[in-house]
Protein backbone atom coordinates (compact mmCIF):
# COMPACT_ATOMS: atom_id res chain seq x y z
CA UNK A 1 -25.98 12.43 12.48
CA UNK A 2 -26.42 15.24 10.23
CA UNK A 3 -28.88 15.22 6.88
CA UNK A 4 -26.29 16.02 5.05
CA UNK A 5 -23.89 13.41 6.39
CA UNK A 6 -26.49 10.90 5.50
CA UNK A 7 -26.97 12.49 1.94
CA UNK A 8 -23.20 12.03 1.71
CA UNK A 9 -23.59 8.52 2.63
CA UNK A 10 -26.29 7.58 0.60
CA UNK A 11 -26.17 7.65 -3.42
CA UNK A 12 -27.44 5.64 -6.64
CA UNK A 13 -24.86 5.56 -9.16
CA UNK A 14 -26.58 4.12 -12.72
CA UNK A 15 -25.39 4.22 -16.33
CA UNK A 16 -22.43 2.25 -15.27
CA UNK A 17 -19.92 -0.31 -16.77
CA UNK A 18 -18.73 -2.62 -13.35
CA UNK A 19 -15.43 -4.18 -13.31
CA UNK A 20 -16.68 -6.10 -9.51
CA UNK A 21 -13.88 -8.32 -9.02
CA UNK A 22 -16.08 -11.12 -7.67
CA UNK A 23 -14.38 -14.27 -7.76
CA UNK A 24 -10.80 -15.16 -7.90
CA UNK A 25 -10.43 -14.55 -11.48
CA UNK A 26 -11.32 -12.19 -14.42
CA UNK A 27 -13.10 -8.63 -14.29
CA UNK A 28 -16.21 -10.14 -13.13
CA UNK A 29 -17.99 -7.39 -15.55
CA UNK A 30 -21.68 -6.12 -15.58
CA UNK A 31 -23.17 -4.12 -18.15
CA UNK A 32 -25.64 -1.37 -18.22
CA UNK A 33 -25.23 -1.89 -14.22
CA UNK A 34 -25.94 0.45 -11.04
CA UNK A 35 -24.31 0.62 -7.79
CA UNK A 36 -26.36 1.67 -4.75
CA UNK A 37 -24.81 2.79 -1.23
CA UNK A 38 -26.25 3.50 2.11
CA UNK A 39 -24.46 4.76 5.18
CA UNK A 40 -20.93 4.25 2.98
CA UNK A 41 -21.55 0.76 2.16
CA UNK A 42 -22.30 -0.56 -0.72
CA UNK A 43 -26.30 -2.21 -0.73
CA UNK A 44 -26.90 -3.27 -4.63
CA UNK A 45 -24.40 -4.65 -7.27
CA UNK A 46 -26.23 -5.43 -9.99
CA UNK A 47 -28.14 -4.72 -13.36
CA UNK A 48 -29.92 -1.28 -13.55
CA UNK A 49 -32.99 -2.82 -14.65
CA UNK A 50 -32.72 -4.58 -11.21
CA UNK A 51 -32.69 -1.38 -9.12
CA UNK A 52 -35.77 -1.06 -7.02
CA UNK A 53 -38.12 2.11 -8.28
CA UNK A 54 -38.23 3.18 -4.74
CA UNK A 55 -34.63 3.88 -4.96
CA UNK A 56 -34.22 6.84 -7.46
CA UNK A 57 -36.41 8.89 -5.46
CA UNK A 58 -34.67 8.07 -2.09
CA UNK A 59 -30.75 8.48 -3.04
CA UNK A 60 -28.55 10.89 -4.71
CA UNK A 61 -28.72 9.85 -8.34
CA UNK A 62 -25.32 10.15 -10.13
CA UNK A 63 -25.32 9.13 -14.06
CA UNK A 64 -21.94 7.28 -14.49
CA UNK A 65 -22.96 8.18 -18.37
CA UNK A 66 -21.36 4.28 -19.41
CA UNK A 67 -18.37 5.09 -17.92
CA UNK A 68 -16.41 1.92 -15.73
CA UNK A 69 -16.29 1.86 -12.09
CA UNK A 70 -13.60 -0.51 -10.34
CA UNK A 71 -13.10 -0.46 -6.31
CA UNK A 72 -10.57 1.73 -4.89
CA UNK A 73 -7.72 1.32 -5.41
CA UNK A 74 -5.03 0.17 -2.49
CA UNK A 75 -1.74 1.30 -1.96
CA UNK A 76 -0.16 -1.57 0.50
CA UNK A 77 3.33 -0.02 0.78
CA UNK A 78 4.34 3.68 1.03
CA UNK A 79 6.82 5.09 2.50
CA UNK A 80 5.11 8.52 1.67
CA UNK A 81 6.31 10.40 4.80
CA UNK A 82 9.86 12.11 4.62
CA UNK A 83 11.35 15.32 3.88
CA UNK A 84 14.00 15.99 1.33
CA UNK A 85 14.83 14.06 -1.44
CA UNK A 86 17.66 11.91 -2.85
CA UNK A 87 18.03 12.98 -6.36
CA UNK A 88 21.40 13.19 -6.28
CA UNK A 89 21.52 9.35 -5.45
CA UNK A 90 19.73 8.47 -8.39
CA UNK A 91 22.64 10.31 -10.54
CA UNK A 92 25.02 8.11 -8.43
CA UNK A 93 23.75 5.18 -8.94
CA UNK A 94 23.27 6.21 -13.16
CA UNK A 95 27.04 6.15 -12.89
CA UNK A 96 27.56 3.21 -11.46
CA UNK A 97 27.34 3.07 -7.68
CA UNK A 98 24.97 0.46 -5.85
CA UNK A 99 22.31 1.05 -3.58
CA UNK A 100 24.37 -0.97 -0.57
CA UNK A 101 27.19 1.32 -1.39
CA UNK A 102 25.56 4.64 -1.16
CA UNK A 103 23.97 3.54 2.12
CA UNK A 104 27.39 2.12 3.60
CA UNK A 105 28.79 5.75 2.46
CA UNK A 106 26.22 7.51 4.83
CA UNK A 107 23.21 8.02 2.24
CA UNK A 108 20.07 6.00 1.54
CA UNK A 109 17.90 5.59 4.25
CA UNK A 110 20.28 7.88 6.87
CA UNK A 111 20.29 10.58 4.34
CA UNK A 112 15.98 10.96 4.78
CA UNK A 113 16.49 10.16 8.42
CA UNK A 114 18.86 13.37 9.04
CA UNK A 115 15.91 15.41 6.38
CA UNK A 116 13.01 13.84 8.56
CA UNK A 117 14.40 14.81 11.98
CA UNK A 118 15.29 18.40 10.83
CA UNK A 119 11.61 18.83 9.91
CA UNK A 120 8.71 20.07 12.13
CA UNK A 121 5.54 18.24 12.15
CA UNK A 122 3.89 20.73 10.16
CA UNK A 123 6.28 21.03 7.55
CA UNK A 124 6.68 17.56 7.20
CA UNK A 125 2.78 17.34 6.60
CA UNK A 126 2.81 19.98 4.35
CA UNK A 127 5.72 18.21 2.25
CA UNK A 128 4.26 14.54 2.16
CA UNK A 129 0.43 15.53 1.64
CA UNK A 130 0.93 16.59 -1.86
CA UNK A 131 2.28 12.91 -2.47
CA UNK A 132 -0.82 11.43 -0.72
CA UNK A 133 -2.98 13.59 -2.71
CA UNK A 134 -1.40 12.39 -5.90
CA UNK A 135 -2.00 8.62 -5.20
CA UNK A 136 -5.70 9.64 -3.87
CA UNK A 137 -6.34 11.76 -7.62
CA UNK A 138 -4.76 8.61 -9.47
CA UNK A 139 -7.77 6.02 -7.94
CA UNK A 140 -6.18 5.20 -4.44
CA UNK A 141 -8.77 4.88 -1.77
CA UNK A 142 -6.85 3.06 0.93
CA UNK A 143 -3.45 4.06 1.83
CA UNK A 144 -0.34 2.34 3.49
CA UNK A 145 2.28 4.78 5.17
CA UNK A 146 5.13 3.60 7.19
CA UNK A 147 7.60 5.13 9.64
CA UNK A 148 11.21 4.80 9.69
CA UNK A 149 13.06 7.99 8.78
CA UNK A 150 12.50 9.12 12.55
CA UNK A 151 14.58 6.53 14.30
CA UNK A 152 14.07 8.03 17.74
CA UNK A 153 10.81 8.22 19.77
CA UNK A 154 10.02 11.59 19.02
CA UNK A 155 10.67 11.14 15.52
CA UNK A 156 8.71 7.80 14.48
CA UNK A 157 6.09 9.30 16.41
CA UNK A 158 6.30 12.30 14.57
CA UNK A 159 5.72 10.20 11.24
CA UNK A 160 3.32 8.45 12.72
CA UNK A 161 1.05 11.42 13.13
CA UNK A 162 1.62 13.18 10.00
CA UNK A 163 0.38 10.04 8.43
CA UNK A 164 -2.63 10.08 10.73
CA UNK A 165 -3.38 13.33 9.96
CA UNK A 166 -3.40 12.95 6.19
CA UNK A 167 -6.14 10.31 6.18
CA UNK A 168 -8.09 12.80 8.18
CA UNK A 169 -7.70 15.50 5.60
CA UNK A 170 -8.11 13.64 2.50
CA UNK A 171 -11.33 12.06 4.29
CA UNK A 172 -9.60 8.02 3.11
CA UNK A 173 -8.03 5.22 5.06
CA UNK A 174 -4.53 5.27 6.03
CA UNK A 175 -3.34 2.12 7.81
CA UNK A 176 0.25 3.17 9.73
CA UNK A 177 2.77 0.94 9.92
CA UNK A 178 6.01 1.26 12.91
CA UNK A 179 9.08 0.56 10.55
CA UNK A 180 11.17 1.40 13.38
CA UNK A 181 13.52 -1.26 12.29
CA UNK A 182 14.35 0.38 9.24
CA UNK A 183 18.15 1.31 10.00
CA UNK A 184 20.36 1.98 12.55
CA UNK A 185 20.77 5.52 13.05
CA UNK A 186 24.44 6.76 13.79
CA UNK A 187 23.96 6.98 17.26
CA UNK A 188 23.44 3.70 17.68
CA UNK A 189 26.41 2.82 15.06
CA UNK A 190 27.87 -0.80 16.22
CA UNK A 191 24.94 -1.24 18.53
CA UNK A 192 22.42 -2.84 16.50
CA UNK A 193 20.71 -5.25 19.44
CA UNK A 194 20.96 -2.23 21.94
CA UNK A 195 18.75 -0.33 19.02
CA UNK A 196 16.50 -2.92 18.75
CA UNK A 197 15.83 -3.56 22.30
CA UNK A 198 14.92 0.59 22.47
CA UNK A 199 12.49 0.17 19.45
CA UNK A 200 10.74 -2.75 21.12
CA UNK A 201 10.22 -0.20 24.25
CA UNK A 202 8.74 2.35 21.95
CA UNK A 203 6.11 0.33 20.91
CA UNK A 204 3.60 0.00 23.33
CA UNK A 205 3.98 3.89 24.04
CA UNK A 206 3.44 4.31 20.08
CA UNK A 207 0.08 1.80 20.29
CA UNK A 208 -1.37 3.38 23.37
CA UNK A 209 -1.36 6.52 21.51
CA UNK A 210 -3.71 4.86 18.34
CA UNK A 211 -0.44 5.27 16.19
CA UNK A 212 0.57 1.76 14.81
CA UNK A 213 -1.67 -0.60 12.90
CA UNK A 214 0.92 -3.19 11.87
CA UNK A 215 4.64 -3.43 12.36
CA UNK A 216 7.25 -3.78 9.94
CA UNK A 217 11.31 -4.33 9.79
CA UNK A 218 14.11 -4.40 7.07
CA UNK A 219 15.42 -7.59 6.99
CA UNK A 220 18.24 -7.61 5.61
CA UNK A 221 22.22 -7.54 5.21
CA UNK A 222 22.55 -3.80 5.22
CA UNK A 223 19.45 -4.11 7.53
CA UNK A 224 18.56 -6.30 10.43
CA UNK A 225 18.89 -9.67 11.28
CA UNK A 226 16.67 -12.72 11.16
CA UNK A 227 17.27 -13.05 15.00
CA UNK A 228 16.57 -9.02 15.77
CA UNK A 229 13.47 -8.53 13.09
CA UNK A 230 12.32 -12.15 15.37
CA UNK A 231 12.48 -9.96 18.79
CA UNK A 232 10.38 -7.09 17.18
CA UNK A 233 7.58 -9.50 15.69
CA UNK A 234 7.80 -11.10 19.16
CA UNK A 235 6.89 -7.53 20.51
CA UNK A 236 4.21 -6.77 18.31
CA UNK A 237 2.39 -10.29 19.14
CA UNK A 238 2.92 -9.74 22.41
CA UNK A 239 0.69 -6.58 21.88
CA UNK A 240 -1.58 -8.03 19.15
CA UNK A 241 -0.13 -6.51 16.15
CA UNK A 242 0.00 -7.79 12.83
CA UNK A 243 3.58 -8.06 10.98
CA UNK A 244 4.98 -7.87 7.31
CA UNK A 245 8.28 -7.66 6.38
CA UNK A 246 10.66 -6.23 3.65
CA UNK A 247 12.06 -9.47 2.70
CA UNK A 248 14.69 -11.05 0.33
CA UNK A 249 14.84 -7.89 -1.72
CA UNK A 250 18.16 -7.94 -2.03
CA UNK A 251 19.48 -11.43 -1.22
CA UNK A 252 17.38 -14.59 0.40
CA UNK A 253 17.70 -13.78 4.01
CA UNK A 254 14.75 -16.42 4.72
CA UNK A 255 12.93 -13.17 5.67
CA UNK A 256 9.65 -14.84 3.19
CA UNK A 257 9.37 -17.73 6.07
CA UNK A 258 10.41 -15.99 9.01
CA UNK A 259 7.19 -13.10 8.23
CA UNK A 260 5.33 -16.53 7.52
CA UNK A 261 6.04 -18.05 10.68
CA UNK A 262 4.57 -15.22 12.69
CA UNK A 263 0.99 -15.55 10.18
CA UNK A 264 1.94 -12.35 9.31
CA UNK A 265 0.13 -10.15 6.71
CA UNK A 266 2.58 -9.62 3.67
CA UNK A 267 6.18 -10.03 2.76
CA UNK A 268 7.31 -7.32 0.53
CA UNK A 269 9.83 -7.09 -2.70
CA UNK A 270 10.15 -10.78 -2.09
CA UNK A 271 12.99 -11.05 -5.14
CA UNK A 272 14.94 -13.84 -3.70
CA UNK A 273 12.77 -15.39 -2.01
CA UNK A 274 13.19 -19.13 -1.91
CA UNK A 275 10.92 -22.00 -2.85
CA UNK A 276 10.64 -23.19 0.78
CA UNK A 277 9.93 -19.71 1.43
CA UNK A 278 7.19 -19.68 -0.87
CA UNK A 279 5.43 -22.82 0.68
CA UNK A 280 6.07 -21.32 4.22
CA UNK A 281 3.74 -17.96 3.06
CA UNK A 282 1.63 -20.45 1.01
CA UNK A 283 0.97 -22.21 4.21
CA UNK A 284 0.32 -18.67 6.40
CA UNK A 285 -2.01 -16.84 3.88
CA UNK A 286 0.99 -14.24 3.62
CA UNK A 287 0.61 -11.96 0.75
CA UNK A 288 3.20 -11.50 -1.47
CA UNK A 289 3.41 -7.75 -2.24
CA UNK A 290 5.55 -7.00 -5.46
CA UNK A 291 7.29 -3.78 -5.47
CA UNK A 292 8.03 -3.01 -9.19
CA UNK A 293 9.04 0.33 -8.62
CA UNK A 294 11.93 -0.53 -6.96
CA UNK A 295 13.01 -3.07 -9.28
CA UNK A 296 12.68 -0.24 -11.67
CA UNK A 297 14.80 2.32 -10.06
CA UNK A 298 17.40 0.37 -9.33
CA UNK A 299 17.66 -1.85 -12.10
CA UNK A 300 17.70 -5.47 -10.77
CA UNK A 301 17.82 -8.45 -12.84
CA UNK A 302 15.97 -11.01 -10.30
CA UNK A 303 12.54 -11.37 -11.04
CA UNK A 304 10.26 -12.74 -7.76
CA UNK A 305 9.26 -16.23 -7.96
CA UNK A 306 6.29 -15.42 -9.98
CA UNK A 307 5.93 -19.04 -10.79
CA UNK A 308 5.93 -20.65 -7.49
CA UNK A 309 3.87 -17.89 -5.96
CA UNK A 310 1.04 -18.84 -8.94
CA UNK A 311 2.04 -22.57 -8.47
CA UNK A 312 1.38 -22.24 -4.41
CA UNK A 313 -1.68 -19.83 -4.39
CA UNK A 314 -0.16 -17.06 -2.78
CA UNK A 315 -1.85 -13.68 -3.57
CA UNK A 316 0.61 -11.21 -5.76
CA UNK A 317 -0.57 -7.43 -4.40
CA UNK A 318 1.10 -4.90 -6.25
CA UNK A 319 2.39 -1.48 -4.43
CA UNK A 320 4.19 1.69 -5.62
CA UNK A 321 7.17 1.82 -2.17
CA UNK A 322 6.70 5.26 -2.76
CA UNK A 323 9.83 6.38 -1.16
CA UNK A 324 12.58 9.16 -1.39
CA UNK A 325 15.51 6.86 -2.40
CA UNK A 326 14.47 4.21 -4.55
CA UNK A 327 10.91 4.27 -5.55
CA UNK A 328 10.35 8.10 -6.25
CA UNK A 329 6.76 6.76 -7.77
CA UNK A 330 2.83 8.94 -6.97
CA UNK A 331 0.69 6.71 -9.52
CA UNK A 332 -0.07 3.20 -8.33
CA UNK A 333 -1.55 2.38 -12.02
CA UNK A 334 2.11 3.00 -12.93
CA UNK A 335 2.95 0.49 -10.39
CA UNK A 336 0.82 -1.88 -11.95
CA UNK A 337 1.85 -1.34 -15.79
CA UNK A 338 5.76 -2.02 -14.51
CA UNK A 339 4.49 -4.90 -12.85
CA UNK A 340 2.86 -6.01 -16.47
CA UNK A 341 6.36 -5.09 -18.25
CA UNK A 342 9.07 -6.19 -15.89
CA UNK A 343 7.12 -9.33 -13.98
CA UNK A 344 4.67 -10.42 -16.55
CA UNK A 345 1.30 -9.77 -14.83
CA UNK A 346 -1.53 -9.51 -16.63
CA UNK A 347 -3.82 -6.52 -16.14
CA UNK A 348 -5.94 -8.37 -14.54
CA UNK A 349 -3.50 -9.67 -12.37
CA UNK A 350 -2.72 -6.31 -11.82
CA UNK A 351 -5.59 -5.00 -11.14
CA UNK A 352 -6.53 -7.38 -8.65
CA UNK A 353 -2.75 -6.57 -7.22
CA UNK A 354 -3.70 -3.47 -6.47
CA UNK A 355 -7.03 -4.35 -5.30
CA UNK A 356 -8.30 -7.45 -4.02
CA UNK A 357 -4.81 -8.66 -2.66
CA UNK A 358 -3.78 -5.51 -1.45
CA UNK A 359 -6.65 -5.24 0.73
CA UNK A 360 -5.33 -8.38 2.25
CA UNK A 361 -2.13 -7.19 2.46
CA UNK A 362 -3.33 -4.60 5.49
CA UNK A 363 -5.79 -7.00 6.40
CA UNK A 364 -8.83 -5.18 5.51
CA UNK A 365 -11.22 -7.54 4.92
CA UNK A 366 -14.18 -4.76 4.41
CA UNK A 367 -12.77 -3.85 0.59
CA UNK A 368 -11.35 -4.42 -2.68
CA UNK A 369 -14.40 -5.41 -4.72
CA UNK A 370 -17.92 -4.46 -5.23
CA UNK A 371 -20.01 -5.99 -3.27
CA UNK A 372 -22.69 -5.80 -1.43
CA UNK A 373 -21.51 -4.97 2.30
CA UNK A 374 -18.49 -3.59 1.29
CA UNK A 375 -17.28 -0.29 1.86
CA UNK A 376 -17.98 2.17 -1.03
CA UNK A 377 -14.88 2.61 -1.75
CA UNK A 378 -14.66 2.85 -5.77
CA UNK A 379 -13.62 4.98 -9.09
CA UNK A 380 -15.40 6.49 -11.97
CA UNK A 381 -12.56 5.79 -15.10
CA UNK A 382 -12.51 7.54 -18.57
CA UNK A 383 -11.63 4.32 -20.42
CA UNK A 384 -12.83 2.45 -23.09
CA UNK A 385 -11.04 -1.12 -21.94
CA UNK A 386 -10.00 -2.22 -18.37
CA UNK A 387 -6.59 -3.11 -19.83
CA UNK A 388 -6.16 0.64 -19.62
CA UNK A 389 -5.78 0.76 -16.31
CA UNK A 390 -2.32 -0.71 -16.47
CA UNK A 391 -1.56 0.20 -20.10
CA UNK A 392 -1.67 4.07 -20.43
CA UNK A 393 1.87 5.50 -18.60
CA UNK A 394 0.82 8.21 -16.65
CA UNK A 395 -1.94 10.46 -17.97
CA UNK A 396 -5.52 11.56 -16.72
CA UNK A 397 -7.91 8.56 -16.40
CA UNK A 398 -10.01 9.24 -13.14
CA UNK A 399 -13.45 10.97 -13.95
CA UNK A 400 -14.46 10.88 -10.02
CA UNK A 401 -13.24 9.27 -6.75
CA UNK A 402 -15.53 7.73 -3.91
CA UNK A 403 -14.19 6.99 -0.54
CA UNK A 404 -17.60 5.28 1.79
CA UNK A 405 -19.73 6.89 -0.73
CA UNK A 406 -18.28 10.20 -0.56
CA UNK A 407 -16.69 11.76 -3.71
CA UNK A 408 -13.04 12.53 -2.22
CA UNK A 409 -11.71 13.51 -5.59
């Protein structure tokens, strides 16, 4: 290892305001605090008056000059790989036609499929790393990016790499999820089981090649089944995989106990889901991950059960779906101030959403707060309040962004 790696890896950050997280509720603030790192992880939370003398000389001294510092941010659900765009859905939809209808008419999810295919590799990095970049200069740290506009081998593979490649570049995590089950494509049009049978074949090719963290399926009526999303899950435990699910976004499909029964890591949008659904991810440890950008975009009326999923302990993450068709959104502190306007969520809440709970979400247990032994993973904000986080829309708030104790942006 290099000097300068280890310089890179190694740093003393003082004159700080710390918004740890410890806990399961509040900021869990410390004042006139330092954070210390060593080798990317973080090795002193804590009062500066507390920081050993030895230190200053040792480490690259940053002065956060009072500034806060809250973990990275998480980003548990992207779809942030595609080419093209659907604008011209979200005019058709502004006068009057419904997401299921625009898909049944050929668009939605085909419509990037048909973009996604056309594309090479390289110009499909070139298109979604500006995207990436955005969430990364807006405090994300840890990213999410599914597949599912390739719908073939070659083409979820494709996706798969392009994701791959972006965490390498930006120099963060990206966890890759195989959303093969996202549609059918049309040449598998009134073959739905046949489909599903080929993406549980592509699988274990995708895994052998490092590709696929988790695995993920639309469940769904313009989607899949509760018995065809069963035979993928069934294929990724047969391979050691974890699961989450889009579930109940758009009617209660039981898809919140179904990801539940498999222990599986999150069930996402989660609008209808029922009460015994609720219990069923209560019961699991399944994270409920609230997608209030799509709620947004498309106007719905059903709030989640934010009630029983307080009631029942289950942990409310909070993700942008960045996606071409109906979650167009780069800023995950957006995300979280339209999760404080449309679903009631405190900033806190939020916050922890977007942190703690997310982190869960891609079960990354290493992240999420400051703490000693956790990565250091965290963000220099120009703020004077942490409710600022979720209450400014849009705007310039990161000072500096730390990914295992490198600045990244």
């Amino acid at each position: 290892m290099t000097q300068a790696h280890e310089l890179a890896h190694t740093g003393l950050l003082v004159g700080a305001r710390l918004i740890t997280l410890a806990g399961n509720e509040g900021y869990g603030i410390v004042e006139d605090a330092a954070l210390g790192w060593r080798q990317g992880r973080l090795d002193f939370v804590g009062a500066l008056q507390d920081v050993p003398d030895a230190w200053r000389s040792e480490r690259d001294v940053v002065d956060a000059q009072g500034r806060w510092i809250t973990p990275g941010l998480i980003d548990c659900h992207t779809h942030a790989v595609f080419a093209g765009d659907r604008a011209s859905e979200f005019e058709q939809r502004l006068q009057g036609a419904s997401y299921e209808e625009i898909a049944r008419a050929g668009g939605g999810i085909v419509s990037s499929v048909r973009a996604t295919r056309a594309a090479s590799e390289d110009a499909l990095f070139d298109a979604s790393l500006p995207r990436a970049r955005a969430l990364l200069r807006d405090g994300v740290t840890s990213l999410e990016i599914k597949s599912g506009y390739g719908l073939d081998f070659a083409n979820e593979r494709k996706m798969l790499r392009v994701a791959r490649r972006i965490g390498e570049v930006l120099g963060i995590t990206v966890r890759t999820t195989f959303l093969g089950a996202h549609a059918l494509p049309p040449e598998f049009a009134g073959r739905a089981d046949d489909y599903v049978e080929a993406v549980c074949e592509w699988l274990p090719r995708l895994q052998e090649e490092g590709l696929v963290d988790a695995v993920d399926a639309f469940c769904e009526r313009i989607g899949f089944t509760v018995a065809q999303t069963r035979k993928v899950f069934e294929a990724a435990r047969a391979l050691g995989l974890p699961v989450k699910l889009h579930a109940d976004q758009l009617s209660d499909g039981g898809g919140g106990a179904l990801v539940a029964e498999f222990g599986g890591l999150s069930a996402d949008h989660v609008e209808h889901t029922s009460e015994a659904g609720v219990r069923a991810m209560a019961a699991a440890g399944t994270v409920a991950v609230l997608l209030p950008g799509a709620f947004h975009v498309l106007r719905e009326t059903t709030l989640p059960p934010l009630d029983a999923f307080r009631a029942h302990g289950v942990p409310m993450a909070v993700a942008t779906d960045c996606n071409p068709g109906t979650s167009p959104l780069q800023s995950l502190r957006l995300a979280m101030s339209l999760a404080c306007t449309h679903f009631r969520l405190t900033p806190q809440e939020a916050l922890r959403g977007a942190t703690v709970h997310a982190a869960r979400a891609l079960g990354l247990a290493d992240r999420g707060r400051l703490q000693v032994g956790q990565r250091a993973d965290f963000v220099l904000w120009n703020m004077a309040h942490p409710a600022e986080l979720a209450y400014w829309l849009g705007g310039e708030l990161v000072e500096a962004v730390y990914a295992e104790g490198r600045r990244v942006a």
